[in-house]
Protein backbone atom coordinates (compact mmCIF):
# COMPACT_ATOMS: atom_id res chain seq x y z
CA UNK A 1 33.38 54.60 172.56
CA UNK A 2 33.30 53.19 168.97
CA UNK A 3 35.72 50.12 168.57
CA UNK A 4 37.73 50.84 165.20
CA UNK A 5 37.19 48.71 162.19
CA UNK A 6 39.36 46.00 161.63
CA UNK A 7 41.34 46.31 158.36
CA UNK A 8 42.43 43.13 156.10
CA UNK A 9 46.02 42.95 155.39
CA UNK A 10 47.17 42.96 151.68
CA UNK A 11 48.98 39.57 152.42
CA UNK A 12 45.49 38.05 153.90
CA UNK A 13 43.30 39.35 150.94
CA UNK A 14 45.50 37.91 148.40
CA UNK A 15 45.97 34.31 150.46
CA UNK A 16 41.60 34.15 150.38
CA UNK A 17 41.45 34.94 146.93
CA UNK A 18 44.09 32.15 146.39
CA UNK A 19 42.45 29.91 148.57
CA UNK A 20 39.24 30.96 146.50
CA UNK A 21 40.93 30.18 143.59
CA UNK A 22 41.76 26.28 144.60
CA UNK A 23 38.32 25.42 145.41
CA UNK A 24 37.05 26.57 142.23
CA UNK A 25 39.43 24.38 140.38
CA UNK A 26 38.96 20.80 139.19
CA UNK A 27 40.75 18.50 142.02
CA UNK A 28 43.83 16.75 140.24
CA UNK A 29 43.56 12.87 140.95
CA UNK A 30 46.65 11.69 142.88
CA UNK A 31 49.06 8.80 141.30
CA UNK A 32 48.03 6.39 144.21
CA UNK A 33 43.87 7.13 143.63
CA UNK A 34 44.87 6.36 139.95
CA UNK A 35 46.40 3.22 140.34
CA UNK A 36 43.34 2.21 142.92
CA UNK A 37 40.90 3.27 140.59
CA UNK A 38 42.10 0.93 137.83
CA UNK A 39 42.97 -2.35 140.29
CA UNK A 40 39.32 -1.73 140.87
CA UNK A 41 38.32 -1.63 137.49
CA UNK A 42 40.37 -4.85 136.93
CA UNK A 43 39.20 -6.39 139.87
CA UNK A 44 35.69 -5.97 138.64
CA UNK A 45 36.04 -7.02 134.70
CA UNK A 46 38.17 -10.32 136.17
CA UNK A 47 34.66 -10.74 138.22
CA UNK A 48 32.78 -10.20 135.55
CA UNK A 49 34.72 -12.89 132.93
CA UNK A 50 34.53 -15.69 136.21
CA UNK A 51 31.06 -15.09 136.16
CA UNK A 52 30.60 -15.27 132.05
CA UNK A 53 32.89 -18.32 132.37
CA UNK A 54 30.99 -19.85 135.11
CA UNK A 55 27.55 -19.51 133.18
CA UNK A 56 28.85 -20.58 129.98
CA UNK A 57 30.53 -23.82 131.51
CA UNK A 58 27.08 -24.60 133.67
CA UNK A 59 24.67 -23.96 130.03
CA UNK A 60 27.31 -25.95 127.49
CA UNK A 61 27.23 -29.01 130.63
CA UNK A 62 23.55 -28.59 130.60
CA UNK A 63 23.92 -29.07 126.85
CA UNK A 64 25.59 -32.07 126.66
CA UNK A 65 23.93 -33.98 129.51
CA UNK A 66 20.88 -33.06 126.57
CA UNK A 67 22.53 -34.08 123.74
CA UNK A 68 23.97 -37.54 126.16
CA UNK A 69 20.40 -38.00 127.10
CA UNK A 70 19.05 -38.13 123.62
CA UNK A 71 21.78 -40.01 121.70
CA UNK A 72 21.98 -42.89 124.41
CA UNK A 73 17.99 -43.06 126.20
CA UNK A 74 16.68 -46.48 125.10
CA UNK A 75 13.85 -44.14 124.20
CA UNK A 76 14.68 -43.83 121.17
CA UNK A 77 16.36 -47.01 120.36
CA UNK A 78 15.03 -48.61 116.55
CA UNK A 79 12.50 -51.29 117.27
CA UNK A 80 10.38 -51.14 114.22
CA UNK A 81 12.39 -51.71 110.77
CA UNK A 82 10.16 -50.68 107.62
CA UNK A 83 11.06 -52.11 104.22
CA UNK A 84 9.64 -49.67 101.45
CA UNK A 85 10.50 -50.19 97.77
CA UNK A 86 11.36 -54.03 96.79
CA UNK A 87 9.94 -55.47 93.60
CA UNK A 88 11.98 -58.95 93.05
CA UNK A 89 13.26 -58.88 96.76
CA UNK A 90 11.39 -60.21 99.53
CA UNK A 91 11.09 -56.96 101.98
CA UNK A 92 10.50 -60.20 105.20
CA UNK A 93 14.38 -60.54 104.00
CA UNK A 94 15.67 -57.56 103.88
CA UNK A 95 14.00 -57.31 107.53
CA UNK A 96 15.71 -60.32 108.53
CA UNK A 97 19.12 -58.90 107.92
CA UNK A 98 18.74 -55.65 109.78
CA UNK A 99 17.64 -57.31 112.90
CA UNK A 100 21.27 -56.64 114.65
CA UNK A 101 19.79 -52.92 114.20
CA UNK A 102 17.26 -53.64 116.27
CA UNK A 103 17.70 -51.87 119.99
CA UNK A 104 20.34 -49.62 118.86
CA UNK A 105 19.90 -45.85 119.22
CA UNK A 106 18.67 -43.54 116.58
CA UNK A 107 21.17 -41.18 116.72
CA UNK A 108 24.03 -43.87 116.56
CA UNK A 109 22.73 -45.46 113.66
CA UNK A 110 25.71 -46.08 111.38
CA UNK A 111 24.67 -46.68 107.75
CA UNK A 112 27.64 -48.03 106.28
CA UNK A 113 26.93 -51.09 109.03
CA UNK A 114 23.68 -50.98 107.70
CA UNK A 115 24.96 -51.09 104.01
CA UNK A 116 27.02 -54.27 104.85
CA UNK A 117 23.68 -55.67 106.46
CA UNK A 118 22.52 -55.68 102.93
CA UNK A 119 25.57 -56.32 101.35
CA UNK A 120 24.42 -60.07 100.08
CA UNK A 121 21.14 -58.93 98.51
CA UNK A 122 22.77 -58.68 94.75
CA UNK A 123 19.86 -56.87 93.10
CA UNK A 124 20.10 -53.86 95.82
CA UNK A 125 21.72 -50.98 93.56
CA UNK A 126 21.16 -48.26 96.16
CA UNK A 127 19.40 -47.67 99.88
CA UNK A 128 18.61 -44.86 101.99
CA UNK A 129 18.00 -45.20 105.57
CA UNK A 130 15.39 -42.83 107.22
CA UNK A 131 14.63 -42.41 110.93
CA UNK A 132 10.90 -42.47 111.79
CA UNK A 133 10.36 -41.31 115.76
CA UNK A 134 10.00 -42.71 118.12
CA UNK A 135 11.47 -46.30 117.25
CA UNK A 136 10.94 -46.56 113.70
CA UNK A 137 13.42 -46.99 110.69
CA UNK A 138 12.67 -46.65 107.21
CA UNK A 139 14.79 -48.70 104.29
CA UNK A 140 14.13 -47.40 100.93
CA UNK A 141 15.28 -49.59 98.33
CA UNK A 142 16.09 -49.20 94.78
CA UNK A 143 16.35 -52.48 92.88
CA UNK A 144 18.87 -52.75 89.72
CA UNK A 145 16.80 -52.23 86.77
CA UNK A 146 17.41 -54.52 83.41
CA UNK A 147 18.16 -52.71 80.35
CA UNK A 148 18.89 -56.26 78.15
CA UNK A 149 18.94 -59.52 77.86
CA UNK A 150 21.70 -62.05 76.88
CA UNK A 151 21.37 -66.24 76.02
CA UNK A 152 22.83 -67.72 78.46
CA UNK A 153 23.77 -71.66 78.43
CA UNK A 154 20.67 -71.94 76.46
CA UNK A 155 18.43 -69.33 78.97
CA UNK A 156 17.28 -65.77 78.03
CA UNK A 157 18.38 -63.68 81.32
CA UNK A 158 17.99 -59.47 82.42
CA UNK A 159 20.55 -57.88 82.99
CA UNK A 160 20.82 -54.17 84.37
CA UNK A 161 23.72 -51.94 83.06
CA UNK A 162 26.52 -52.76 85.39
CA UNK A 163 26.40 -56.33 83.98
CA UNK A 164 24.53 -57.65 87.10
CA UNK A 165 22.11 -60.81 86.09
CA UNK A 166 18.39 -59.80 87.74
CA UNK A 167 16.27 -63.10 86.57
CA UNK A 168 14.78 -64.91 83.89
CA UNK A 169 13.16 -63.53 80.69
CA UNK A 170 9.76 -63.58 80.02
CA UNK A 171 7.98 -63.26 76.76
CA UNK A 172 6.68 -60.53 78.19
CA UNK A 173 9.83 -58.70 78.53
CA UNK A 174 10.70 -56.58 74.91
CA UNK A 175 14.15 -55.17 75.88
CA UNK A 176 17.51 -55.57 73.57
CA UNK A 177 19.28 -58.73 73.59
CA UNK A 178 22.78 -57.98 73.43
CA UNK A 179 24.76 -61.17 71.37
CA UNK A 180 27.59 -61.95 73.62
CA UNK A 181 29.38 -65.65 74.65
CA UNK A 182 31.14 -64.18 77.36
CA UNK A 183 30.34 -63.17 81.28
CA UNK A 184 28.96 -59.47 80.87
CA UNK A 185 30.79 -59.02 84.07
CA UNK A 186 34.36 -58.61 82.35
CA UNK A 187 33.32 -58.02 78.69
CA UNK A 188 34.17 -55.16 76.68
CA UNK A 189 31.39 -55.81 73.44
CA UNK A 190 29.07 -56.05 76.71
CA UNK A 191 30.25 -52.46 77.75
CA UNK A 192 30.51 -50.79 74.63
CA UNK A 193 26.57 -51.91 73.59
CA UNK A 194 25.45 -50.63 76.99
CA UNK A 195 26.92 -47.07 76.25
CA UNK A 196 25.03 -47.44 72.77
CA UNK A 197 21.92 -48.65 74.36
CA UNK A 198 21.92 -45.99 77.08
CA UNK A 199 22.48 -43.38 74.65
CA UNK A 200 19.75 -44.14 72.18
CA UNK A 201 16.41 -42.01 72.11
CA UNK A 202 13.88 -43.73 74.36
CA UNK A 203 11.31 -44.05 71.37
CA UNK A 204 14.69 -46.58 69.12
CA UNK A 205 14.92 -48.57 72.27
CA UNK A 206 11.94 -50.43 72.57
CA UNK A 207 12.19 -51.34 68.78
CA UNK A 208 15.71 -52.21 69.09
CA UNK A 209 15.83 -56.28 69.04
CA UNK A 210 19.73 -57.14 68.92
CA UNK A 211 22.63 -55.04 69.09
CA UNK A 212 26.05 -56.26 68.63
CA UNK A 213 29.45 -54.76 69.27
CA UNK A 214 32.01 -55.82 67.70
CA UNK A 215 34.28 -52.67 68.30
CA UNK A 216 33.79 -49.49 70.47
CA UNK A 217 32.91 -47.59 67.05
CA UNK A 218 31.38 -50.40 64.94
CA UNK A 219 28.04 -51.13 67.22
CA UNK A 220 25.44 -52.91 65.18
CA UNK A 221 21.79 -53.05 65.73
CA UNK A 222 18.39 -55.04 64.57
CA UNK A 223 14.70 -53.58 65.24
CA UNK A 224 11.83 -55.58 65.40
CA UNK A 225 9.57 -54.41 62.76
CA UNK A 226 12.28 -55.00 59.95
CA UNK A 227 14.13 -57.80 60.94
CA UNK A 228 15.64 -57.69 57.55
CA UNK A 229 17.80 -54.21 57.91
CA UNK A 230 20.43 -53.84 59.98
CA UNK A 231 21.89 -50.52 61.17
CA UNK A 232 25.41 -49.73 61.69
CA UNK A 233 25.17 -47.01 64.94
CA UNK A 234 28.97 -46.71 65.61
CA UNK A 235 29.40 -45.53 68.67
CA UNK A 236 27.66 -43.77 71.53
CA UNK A 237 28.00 -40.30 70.19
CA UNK A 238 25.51 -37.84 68.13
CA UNK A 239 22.86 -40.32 69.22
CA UNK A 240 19.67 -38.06 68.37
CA UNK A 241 20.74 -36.96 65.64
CA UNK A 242 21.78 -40.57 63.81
CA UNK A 243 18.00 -41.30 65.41
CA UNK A 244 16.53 -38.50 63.39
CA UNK A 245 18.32 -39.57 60.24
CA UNK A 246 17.68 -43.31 60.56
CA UNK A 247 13.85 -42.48 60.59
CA UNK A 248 14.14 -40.58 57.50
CA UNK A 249 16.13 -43.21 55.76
CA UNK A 250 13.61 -45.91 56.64
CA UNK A 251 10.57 -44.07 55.53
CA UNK A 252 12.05 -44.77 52.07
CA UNK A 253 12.22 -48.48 52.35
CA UNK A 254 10.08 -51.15 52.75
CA UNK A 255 10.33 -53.49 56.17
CA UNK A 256 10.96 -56.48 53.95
CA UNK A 257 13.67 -54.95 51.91
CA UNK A 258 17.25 -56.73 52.69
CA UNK A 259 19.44 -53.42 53.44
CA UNK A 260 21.44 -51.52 55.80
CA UNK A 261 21.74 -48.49 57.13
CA UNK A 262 24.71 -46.74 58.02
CA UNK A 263 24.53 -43.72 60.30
CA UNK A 264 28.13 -43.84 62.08
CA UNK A 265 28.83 -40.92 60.27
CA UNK A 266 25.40 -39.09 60.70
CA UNK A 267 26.03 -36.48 58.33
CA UNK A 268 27.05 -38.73 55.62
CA UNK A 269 24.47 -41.63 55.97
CA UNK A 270 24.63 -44.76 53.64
CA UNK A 271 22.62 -47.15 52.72
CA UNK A 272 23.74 -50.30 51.56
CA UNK A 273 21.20 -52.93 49.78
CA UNK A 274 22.31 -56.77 50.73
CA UNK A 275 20.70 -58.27 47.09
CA UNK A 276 23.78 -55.64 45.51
């Protein structure tokens, strides 16, 4: 005898295909797997910055124990002092005064210590101070140049432009001699010829013999081929142009005619003869 077939209920048919339904859908993410999912997520970045923080404090201590190692090892300490540059001054010296130098570190080399080191040598205008590894140091001078010379208590001396006295003249030495009485140090007529003299065309200066102020605009100079003109420069200004002009001017005149030339006012030039 056949057993009957079984026959679903409308109610069960309709509770599978709901229960179908539900597994085909995305699963919704409860509040509390929310909030664990993101304390994870924090948990892990607050790992991740302890471990950034961790390297970066172990490489920037690493660093510094470099940097400590190398500023203060007695390897590279200045035991060698090089004098490079001296003319007039005696580089054994300059050596001399640096000697305090001697044993301290490279690195901590402080130059305005080393500047008052050299503060006594008068014809030092400027230094520079270059480290040569291991141990070495190198001093580069630059001595004060002289641009003129001035009679002094019967001696002919150089002097550079800041009024500084260098040495004794020599025959040998053809530069302006500036006719002053008083210390170049605090003279105006001393100031005013130097901004004359360091204006003039290279080629004017090495004739230029005297040169006189006797105001900032009435500066007065002789040359050494015609010691019988004078010219009357005025000031600093214009200075190649009243150098073109006084060339052209003396072309016309003979070196042993008495006369003067006046090119303060360079484009009205006058000449003045001293037998008139």
């Amino acid at each position: 005898m056949k057993r009957p077939l079984s026959k679903k209920l409308p109610n069960e048919k309709l509770q599978r295909q709901r229960l179908n339904a539900l597994a085909k859908a995305p699963r919704r993410v409860t509040a509390r797997e929310l909030e664990n999912s993101l304390v994870g997520k924090m948990i892990s970045t607050r790992r991740a910055r302890r471990i950034v923080a961790s390297v970066s404090a172990a490489s920037l201590a690493i660093l510094l124990g470099i940097v400590a190692t190398a500023t203060f090892s007695p390897l590279l300490a200045v035991k060698e002092i090089i004098v490079s540059g001296t003319e007039r001054i005696d580089p054994a010296q300059i050596s001399k005064a640096l000697q305090a130098h001697i044993g301290t570190p490279l690195p901590l080399l402080n130059e305005q210590e080393v500047a008052a080191s050299l503060a006594g040598f008068e014809l030092i205008e400027s230094f520079s101070a270059t480290a040569v590894p291991p141990n070495g140091l190198n001093i580069r001078i630059s001595e004060r140049q002289a641009i003129c010379i001035i009679n002094s208590g019967g001696s002919r001396w150089l002097y550079d432009p800041a009024g500084v006295r260098i040495a004794k003249s020599s025959a040998g030495d053809l530069l302006p001699e500036i006719l002053i009485s008083e210390n170049p140090l605090n003279s105006l007529r001393f100031r005013n010829s130097i901004e004359v003299l360091m204006a003039l065309p290279e080629q004017l200066l090495d004739d230029v013999e005297f040169i006189e102020a006797r105001s900032k605009d009435d500066v007065q100079l002789s040359l050494r081929s015609s010691k019988n003109q004078r010219i009357i420069w005025g000031d600093s200004s214009d200075s190649v142009l009243k150098s073109k002009v006084l060339q052209a001017l003396m072309k016309n005149h003979r070196k042993e005619t008495s006369v003067t030339f006046d090119v303060s006012s360079p484009n009205a030039p006058v000449v003045r003869f001293d037998n008139f």
